[in-house]
C-alpha atoms as a PDB file:
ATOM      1  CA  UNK A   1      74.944  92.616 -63.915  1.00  0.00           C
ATOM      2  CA  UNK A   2      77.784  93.063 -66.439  1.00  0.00           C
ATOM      3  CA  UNK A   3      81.166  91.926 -65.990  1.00  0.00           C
ATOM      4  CA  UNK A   4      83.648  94.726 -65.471  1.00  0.00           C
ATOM      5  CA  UNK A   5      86.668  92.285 -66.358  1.00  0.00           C
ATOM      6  CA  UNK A   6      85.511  92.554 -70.113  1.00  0.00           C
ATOM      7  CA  UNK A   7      86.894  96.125 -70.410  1.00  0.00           C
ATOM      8  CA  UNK A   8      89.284  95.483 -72.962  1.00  0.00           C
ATOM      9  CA  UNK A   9      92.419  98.589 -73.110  1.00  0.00           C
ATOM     10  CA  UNK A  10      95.908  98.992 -73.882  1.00  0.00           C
ATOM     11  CA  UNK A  11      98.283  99.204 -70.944  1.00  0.00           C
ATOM     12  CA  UNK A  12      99.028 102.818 -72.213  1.00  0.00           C
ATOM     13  CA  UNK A  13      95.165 103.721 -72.086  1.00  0.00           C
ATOM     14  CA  UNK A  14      95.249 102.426 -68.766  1.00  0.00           C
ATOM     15  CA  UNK A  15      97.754 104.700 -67.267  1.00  0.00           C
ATOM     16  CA  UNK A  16      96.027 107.684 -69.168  1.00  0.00           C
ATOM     17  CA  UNK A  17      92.840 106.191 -67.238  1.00  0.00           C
ATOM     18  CA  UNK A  18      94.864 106.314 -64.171  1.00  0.00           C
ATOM     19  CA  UNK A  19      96.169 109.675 -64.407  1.00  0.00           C
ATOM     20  CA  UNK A  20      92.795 110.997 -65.648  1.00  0.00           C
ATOM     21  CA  UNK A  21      91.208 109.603 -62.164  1.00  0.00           C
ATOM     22  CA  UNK A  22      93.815 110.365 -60.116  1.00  0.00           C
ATOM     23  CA  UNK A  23      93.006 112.580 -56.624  1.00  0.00           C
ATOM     24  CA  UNK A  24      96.423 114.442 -57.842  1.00  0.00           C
ATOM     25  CA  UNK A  25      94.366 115.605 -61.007  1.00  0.00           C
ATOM     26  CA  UNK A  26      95.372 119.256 -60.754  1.00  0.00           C
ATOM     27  CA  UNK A  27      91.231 120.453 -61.363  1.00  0.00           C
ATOM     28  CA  UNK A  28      90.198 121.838 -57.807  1.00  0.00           C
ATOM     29  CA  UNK A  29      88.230 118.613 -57.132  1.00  0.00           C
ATOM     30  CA  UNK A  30      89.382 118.818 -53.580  1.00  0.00           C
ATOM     31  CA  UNK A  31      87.844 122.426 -53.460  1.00  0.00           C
ATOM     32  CA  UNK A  32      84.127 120.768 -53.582  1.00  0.00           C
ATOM     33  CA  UNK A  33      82.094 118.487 -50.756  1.00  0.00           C
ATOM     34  CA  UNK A  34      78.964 118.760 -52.927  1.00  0.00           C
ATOM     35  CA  UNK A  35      76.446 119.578 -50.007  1.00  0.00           C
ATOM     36  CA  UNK A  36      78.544 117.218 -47.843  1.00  0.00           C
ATOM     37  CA  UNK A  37      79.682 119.834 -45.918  1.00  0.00           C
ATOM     38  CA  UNK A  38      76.019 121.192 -44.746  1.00  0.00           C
ATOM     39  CA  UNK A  39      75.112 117.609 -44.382  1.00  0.00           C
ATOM     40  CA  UNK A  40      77.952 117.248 -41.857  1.00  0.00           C
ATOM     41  CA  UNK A  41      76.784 120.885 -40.139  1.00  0.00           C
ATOM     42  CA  UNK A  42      73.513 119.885 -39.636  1.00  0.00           C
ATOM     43  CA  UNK A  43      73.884 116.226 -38.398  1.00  0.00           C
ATOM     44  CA  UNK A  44      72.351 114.402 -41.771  1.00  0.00           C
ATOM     45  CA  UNK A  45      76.231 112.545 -41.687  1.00  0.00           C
ATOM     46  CA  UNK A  46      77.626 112.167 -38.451  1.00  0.00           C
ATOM     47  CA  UNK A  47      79.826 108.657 -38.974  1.00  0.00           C
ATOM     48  CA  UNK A  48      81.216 106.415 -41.337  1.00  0.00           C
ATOM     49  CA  UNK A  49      77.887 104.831 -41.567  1.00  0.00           C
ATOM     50  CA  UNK A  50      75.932 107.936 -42.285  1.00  0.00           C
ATOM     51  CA  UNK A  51      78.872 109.070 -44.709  1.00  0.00           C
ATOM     52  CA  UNK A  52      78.481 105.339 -46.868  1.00  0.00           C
ATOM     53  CA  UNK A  53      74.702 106.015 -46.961  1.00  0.00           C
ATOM     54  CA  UNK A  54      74.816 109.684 -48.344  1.00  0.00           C
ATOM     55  CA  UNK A  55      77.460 108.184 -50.977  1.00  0.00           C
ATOM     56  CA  UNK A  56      75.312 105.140 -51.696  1.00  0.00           C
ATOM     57  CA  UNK A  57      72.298 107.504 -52.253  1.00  0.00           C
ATOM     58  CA  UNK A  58      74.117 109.673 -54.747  1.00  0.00           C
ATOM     59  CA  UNK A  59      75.794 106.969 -56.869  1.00  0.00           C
ATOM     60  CA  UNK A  60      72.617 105.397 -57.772  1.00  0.00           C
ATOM     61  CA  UNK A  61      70.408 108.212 -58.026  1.00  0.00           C
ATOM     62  CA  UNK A  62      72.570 110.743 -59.067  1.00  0.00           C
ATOM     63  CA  UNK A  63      75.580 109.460 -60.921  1.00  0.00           C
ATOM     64  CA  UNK A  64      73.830 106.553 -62.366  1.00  0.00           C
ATOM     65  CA  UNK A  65      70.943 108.185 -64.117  1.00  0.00           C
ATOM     66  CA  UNK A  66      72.578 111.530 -65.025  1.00  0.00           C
ATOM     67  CA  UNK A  67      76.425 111.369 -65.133  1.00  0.00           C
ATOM     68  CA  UNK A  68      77.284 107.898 -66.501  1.00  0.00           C
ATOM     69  CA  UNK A  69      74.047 107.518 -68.733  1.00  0.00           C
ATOM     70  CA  UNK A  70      76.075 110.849 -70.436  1.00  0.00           C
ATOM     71  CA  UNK A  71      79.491 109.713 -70.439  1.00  0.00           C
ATOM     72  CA  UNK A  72      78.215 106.936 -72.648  1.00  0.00           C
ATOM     73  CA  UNK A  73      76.369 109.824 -74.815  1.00  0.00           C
ATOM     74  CA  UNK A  74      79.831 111.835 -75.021  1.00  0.00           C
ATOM     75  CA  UNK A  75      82.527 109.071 -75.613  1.00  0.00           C
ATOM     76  CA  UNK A  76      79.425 108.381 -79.031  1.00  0.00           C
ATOM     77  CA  UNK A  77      79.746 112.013 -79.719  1.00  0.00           C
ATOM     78  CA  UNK A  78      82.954 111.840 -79.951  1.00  0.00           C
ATOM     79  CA  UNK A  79      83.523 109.076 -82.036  1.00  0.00           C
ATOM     80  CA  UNK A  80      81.038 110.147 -84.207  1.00  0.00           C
ATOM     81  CA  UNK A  81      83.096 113.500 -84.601  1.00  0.00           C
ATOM     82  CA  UNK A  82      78.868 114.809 -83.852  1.00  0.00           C
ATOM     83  CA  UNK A  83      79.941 118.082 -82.024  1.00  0.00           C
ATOM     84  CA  UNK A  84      76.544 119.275 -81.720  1.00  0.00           C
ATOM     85  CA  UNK A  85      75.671 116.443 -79.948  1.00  0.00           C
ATOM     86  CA  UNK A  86      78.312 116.570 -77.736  1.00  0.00           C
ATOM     87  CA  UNK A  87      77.904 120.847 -76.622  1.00  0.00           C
ATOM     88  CA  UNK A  88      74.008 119.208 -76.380  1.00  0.00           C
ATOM     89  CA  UNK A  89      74.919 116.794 -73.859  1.00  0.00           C
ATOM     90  CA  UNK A  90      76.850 119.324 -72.246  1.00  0.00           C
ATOM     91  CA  UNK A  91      74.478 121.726 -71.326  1.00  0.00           C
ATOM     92  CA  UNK A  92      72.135 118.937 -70.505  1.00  0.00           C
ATOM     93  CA  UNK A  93      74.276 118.165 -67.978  1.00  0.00           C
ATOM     94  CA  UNK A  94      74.909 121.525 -66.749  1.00  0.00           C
ATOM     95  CA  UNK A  95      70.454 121.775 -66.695  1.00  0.00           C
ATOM     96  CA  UNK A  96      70.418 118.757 -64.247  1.00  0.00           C
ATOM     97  CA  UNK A  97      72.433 120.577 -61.428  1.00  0.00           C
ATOM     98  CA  UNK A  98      69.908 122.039 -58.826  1.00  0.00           C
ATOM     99  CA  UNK A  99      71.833 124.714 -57.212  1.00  0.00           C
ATOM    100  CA  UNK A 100      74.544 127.603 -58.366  1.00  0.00           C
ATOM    101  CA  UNK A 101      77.401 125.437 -56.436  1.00  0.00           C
ATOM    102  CA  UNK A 102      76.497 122.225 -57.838  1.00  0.00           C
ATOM    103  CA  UNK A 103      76.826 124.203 -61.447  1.00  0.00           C
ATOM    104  CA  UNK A 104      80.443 125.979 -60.205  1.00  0.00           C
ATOM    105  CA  UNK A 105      81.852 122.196 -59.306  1.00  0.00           C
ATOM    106  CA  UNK A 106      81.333 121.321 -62.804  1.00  0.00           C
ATOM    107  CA  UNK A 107      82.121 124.861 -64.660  1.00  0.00           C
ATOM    108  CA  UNK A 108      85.580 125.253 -62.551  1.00  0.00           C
ATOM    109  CA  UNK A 109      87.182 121.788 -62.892  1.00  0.00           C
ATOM    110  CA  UNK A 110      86.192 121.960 -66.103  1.00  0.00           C
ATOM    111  CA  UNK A 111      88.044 125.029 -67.163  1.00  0.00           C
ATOM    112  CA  UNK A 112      90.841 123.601 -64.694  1.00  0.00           C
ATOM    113  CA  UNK A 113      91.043 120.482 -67.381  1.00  0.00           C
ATOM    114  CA  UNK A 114      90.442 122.386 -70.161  1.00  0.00           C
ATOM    115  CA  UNK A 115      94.145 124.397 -68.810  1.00  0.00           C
ATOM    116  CA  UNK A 116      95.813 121.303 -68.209  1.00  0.00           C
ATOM    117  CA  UNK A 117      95.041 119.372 -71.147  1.00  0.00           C
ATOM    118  CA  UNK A 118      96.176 122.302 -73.824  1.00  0.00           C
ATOM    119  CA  UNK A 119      99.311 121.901 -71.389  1.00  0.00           C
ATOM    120  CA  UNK A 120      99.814 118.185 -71.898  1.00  0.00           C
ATOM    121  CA  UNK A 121      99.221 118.963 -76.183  1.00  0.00           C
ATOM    122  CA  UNK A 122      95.700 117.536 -76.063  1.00  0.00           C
ATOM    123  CA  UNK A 123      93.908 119.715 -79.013  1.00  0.00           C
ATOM    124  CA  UNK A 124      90.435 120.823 -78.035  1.00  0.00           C
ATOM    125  CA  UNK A 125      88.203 121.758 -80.737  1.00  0.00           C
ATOM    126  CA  UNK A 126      87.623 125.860 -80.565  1.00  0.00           C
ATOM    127  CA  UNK A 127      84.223 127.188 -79.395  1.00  0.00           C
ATOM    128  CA  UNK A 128      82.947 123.354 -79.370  1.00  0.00           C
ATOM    129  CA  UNK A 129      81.361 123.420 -75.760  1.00  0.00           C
ATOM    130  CA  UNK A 130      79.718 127.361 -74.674  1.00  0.00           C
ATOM    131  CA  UNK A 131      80.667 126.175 -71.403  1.00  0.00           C
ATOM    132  CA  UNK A 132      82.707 123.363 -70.934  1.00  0.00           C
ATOM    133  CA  UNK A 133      81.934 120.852 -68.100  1.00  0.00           C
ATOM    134  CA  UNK A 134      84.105 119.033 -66.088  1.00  0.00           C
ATOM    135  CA  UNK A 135      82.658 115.501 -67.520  1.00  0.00           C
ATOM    136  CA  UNK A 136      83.093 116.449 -71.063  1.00  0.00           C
ATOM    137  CA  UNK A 137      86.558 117.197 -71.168  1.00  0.00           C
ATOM    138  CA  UNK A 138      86.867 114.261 -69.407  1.00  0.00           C
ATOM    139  CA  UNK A 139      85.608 112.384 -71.758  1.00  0.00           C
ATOM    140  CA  UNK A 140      87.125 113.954 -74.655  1.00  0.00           C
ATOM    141  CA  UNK A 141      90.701 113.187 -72.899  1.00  0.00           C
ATOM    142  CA  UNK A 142      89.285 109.648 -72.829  1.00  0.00           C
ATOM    143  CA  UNK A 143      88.838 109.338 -76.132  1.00  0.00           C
ATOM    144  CA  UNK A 144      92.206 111.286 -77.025  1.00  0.00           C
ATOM    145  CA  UNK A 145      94.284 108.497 -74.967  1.00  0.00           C
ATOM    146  CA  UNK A 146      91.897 105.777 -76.388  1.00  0.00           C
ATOM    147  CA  UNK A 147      89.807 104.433 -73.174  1.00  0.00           C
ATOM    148  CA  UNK A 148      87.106 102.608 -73.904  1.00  0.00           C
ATOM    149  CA  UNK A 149      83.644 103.536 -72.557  1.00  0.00           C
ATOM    150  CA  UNK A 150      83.251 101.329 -69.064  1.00  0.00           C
ATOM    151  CA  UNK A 151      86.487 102.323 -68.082  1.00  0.00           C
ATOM    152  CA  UNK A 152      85.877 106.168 -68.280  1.00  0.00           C
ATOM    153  CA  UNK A 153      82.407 105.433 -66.679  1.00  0.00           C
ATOM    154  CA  UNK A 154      84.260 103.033 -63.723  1.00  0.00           C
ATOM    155  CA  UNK A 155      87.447 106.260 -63.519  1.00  0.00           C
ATOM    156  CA  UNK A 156      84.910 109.087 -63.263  1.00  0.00           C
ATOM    157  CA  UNK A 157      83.030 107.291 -60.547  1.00  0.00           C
ATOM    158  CA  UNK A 158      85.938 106.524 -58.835  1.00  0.00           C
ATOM    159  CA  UNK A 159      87.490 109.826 -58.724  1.00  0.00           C
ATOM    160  CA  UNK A 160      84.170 111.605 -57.348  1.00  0.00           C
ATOM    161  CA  UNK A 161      84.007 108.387 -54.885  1.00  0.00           C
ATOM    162  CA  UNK A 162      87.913 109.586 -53.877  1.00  0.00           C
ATOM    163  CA  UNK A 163      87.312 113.005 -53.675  1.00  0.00           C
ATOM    164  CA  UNK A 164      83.960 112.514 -51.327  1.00  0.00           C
ATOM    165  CA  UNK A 165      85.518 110.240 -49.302  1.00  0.00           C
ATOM    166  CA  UNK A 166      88.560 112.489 -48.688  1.00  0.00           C
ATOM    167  CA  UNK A 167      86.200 115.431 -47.986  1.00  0.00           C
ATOM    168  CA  UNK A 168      84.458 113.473 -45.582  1.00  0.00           C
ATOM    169  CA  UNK A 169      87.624 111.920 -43.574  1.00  0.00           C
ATOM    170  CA  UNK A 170      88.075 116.311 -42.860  1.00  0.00           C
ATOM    171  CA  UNK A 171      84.783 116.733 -42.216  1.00  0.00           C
ATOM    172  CA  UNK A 172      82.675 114.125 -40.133  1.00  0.00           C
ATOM    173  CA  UNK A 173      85.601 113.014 -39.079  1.00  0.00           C
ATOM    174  CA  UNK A 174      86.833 109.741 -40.237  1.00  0.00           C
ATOM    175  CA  UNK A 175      89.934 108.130 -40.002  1.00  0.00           C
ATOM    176  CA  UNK A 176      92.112 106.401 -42.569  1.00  0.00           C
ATOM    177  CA  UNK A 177      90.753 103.320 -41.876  1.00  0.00           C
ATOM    178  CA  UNK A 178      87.208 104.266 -41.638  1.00  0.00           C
ATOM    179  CA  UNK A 179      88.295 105.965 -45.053  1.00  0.00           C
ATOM    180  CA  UNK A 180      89.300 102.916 -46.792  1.00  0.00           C
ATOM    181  CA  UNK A 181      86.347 100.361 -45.475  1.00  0.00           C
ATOM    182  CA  UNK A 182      84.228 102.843 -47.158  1.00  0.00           C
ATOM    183  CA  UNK A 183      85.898 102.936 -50.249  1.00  0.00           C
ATOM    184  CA  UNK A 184      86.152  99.048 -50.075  1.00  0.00           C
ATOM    185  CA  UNK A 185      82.103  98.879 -49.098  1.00  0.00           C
ATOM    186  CA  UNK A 186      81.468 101.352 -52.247  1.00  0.00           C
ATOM    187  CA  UNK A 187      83.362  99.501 -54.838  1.00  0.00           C
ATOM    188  CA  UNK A 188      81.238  96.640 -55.226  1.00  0.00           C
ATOM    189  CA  UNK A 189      78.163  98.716 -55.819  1.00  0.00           C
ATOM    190  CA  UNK A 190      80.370 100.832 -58.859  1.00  0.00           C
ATOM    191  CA  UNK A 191      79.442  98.063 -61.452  1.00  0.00           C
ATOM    192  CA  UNK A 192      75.633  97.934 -60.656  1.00  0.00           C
ATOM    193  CA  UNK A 193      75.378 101.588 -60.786  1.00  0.00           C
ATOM    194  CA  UNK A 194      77.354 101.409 -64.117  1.00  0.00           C
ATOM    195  CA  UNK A 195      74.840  98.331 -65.554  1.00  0.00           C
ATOM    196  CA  UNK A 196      71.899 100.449 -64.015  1.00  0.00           C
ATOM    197  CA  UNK A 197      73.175 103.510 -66.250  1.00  0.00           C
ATOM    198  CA  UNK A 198      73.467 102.150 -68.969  1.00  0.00           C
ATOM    199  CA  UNK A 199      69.715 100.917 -69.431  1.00  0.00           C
ATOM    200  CA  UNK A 200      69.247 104.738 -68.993  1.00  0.00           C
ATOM    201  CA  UNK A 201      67.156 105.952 -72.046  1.00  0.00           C
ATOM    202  CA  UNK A 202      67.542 109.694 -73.233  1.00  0.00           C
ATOM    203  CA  UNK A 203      64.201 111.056 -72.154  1.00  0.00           C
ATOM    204  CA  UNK A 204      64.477 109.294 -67.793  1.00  0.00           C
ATOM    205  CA  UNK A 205      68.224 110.967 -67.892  1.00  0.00           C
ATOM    206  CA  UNK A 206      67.855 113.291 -65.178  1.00  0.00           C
ATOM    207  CA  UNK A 207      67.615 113.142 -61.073  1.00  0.00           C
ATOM    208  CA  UNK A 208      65.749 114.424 -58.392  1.00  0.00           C
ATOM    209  CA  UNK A 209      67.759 114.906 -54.644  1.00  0.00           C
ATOM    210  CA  UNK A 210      66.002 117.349 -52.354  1.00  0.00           C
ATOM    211  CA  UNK A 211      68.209 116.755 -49.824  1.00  0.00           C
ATOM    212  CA  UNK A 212      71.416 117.326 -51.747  1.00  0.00           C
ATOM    213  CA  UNK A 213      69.984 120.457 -53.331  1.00  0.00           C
ATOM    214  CA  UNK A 214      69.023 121.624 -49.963  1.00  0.00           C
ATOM    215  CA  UNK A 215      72.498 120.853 -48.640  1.00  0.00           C
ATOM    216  CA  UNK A 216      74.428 122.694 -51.475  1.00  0.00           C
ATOM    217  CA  UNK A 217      72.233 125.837 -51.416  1.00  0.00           C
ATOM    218  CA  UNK A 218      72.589 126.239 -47.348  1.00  0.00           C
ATOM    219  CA  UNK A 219      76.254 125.302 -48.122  1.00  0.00           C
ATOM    220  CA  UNK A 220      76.024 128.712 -50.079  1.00  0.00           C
ATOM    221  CA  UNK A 221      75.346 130.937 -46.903  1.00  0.00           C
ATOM    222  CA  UNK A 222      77.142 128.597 -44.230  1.00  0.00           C
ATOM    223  CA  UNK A 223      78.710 130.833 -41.842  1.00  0.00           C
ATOM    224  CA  UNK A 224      82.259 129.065 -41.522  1.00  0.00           C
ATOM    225  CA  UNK A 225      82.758 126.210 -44.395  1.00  0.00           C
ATOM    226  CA  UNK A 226      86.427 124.495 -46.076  1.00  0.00           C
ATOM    227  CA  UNK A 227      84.766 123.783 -49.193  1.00  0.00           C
ATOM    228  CA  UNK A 228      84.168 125.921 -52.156  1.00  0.00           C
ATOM    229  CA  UNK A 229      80.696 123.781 -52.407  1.00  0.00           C
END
């Protein structure tokens, strides 16, 4: 397992890592249960319990062999100034979600970060990505403000772990303090996941969910729904 104390970053990069992870992120993020909310309709998460299990399930086999294998492909991109690489990765990304919501979720915070970080003088390279993803431009603030690679990788996961667990405290529902044992239970499986990533070669970076692909395109027709997806 590695050691997540050996991230190494300013106290500056920090707070950029902070604000970049933060649930008051102005990107939608709250907008999107990512299946959750069919899940909940149909009974697949009915309590805390069932809610820690769904998230468990999706850090390791979806985050950890197709989200954080990438950041780790971007943040090189990016030092490497290798844009092609980089609108590559992109669309790769954009080819391993299952369903038209799934896709949205990334395309529409995306564009919301894109907005906000012309708005806090972050310079974007032009026509770089054909359609920028909500990971990329998170890593390319990263590397703007100077956060090393774990760190993005442990801030991404965190904010998706945030915004799930939020969407499920509306949802199931689950109290604060249901809320926050979760989020306790879940952070000591954030460094595996992140160690399991990044063993990740380019040609297994990819992941298959039925369920979660079944959720999110029911989630599509659902007859009364709060999320966007």
């Amino acid at each position: 397992m590695s050691d997540m104390s050996n991230i190494t970053t300013t106290n500056s990069a920090l707070l950029r890592l902070l604000q970049l992870s933060s649930a008051t992120l102005p990107v939608g993020g709250y907008a999107f249960s990512q299946g959750l909310e069919y899940a909940v309709e149909i009974g697949w998460v009915n309590n805390a319990q069932a809610t820690q299990e769904w998230l468990h399930e999706q850090l390791f086999n979806s985050l950890a062999r197709v989200d954080l294998p990438l950041i780790q492909r971007q943040m090189h991109s990016l030092r490497e100034q290798d844009l092609g690489a980089l609108n590559y990765w992109n669309q790769y990304l954009l080819a391993c979600r299952e369903t038209k919501e799934l896709h949205l979720t990334d395309v529409a915070m995306g564009e919301a970060l894109q907005r906000l970080l012309k708005q806090l003088n972050v310079a974007l390279p032009d026509n770089t990505l054909t359609e920028p993803s909500f990971l990329s431009l998170f890593c390319f603030a990263a590397h703007t403000w100077g956060i090393d690679d774990s760190a993005v990788q442990l801030g991404y996961t965190w904010a998706w772990l945030e915004n799930q667990v939020s969407a499920a405290t509306k949802l199931v529902p689950l109290g604060q303090t249901q809320a926050q044992q979760i989020l306790s239970a879940m952070q000591v499986h954030i460094d595996q996941a992140i160690t399991l990533a990044n063993t990740v070669i380019d040609d297994d970076i990819g992941s298959s969910m039925p369920a979660l692909s079944v959720a999110s395109a029911n989630h599509e027709i659902q007859y009364t729904r709060l999320f966007r997806s």
